[in-house]
C-alpha atoms as a PDB file:
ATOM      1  CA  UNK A   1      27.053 180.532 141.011  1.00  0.00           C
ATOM      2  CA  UNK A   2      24.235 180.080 143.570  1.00  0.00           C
ATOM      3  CA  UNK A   3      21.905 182.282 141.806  1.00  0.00           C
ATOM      4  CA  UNK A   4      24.848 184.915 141.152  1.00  0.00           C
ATOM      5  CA  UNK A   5      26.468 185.859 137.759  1.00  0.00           C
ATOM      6  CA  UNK A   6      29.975 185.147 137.575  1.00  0.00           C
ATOM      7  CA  UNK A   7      32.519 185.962 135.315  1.00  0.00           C
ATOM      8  CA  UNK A   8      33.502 182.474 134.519  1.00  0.00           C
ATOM      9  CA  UNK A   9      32.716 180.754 131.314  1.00  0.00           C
ATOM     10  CA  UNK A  10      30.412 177.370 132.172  1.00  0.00           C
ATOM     11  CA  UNK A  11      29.750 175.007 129.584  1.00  0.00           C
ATOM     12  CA  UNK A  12      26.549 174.696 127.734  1.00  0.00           C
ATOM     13  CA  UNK A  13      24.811 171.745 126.390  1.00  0.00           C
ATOM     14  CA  UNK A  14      21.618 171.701 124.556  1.00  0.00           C
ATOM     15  CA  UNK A  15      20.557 167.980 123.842  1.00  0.00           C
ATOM     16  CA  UNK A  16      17.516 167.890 121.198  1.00  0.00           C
ATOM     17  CA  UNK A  17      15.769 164.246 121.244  1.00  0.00           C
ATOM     18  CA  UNK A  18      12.324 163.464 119.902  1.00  0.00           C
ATOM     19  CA  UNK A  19      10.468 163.287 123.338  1.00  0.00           C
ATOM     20  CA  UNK A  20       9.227 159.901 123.250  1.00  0.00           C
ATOM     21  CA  UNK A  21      12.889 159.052 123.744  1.00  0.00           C
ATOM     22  CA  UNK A  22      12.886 160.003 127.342  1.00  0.00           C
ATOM     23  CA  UNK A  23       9.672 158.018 128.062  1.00  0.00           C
ATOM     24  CA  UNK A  24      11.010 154.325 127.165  1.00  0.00           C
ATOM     25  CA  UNK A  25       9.141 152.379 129.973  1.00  0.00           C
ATOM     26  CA  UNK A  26      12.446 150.352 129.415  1.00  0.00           C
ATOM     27  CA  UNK A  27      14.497 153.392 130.576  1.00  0.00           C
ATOM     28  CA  UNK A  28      13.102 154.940 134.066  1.00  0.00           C
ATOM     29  CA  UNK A  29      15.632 157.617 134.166  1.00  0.00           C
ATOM     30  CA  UNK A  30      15.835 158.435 130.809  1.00  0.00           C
ATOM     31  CA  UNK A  31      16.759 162.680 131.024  1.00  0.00           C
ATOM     32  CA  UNK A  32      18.951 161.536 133.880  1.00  0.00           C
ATOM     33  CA  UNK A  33      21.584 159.481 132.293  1.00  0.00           C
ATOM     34  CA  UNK A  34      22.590 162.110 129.326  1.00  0.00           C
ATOM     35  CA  UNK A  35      22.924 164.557 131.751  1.00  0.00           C
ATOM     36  CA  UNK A  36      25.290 162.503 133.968  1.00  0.00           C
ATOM     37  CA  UNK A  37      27.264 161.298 131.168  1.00  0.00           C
ATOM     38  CA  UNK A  38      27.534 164.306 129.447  1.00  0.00           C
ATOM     39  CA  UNK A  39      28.798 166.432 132.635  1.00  0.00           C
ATOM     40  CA  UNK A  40      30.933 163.833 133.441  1.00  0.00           C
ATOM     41  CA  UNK A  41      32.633 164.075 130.164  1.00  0.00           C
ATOM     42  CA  UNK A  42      32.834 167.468 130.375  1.00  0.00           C
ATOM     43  CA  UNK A  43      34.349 167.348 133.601  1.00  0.00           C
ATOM     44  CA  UNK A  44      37.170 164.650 132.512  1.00  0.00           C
ATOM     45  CA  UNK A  45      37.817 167.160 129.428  1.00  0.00           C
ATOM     46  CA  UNK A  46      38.071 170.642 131.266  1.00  0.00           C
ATOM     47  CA  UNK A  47      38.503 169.588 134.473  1.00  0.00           C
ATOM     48  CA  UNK A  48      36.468 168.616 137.787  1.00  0.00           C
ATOM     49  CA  UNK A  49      36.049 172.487 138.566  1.00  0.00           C
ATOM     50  CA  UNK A  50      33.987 172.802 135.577  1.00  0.00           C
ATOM     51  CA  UNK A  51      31.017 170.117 136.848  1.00  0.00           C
ATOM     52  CA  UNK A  52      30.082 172.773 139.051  1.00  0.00           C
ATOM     53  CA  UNK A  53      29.309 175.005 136.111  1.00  0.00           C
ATOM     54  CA  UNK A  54      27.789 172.904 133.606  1.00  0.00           C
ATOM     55  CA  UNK A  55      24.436 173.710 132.045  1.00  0.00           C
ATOM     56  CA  UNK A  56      22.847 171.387 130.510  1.00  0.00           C
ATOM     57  CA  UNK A  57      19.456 171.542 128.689  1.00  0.00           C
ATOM     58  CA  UNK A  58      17.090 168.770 127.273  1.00  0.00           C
ATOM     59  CA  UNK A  59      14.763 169.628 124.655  1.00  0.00           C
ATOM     60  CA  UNK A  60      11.884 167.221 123.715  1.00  0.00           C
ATOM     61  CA  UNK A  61      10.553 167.352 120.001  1.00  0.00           C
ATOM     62  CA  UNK A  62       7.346 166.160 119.661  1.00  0.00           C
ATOM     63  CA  UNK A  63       6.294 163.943 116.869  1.00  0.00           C
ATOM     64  CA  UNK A  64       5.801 165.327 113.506  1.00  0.00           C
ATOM     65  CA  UNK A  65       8.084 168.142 114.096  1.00  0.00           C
ATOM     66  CA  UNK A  66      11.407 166.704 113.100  1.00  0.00           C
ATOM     67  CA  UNK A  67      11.873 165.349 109.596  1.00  0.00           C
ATOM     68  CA  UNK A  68      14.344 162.319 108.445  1.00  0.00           C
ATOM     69  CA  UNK A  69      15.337 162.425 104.828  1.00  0.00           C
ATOM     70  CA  UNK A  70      12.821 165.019 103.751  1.00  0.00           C
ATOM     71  CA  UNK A  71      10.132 163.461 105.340  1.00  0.00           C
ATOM     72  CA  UNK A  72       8.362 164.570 108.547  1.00  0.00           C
ATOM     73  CA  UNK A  73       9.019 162.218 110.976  1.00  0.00           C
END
């Protein structure tokens, strides 16, 4: 916490999206709202002293690197 290790377990989340996902003119805060869902899920599962601790990570695939029914995509 703050930098510090800990010996408390925190939550992580890796969210994998093909990167023109999170730059939908449509959708201004795009990486935002997974992240706020997704901790706030988290924190109604485990508890509210987990939001603290959760780690989440976004990870934009570019196109052509992903491939939908054995097809790159």
């Amino acid at each position: 916490m703050g930098g510090n290790p800990t010996g408390d377990d925190a939550p992580l989340v890796i969210l994998s999206m093909r990167e023109a996902a999170y730059h939908l003119p449509e959708v201004p805060d795009a990486p935002a709202r997974p992240v706020a869902t997704t901790t706030d899920a988290l924190a109604d599962m485990l508890g509210e002293a987990v939001r603290e601790e959760v780690i989440m990570t976004i990870v934009g695939v570019p196109d052509g690197r992903t491939g939908v029914a054995g097809a790159v995509a």
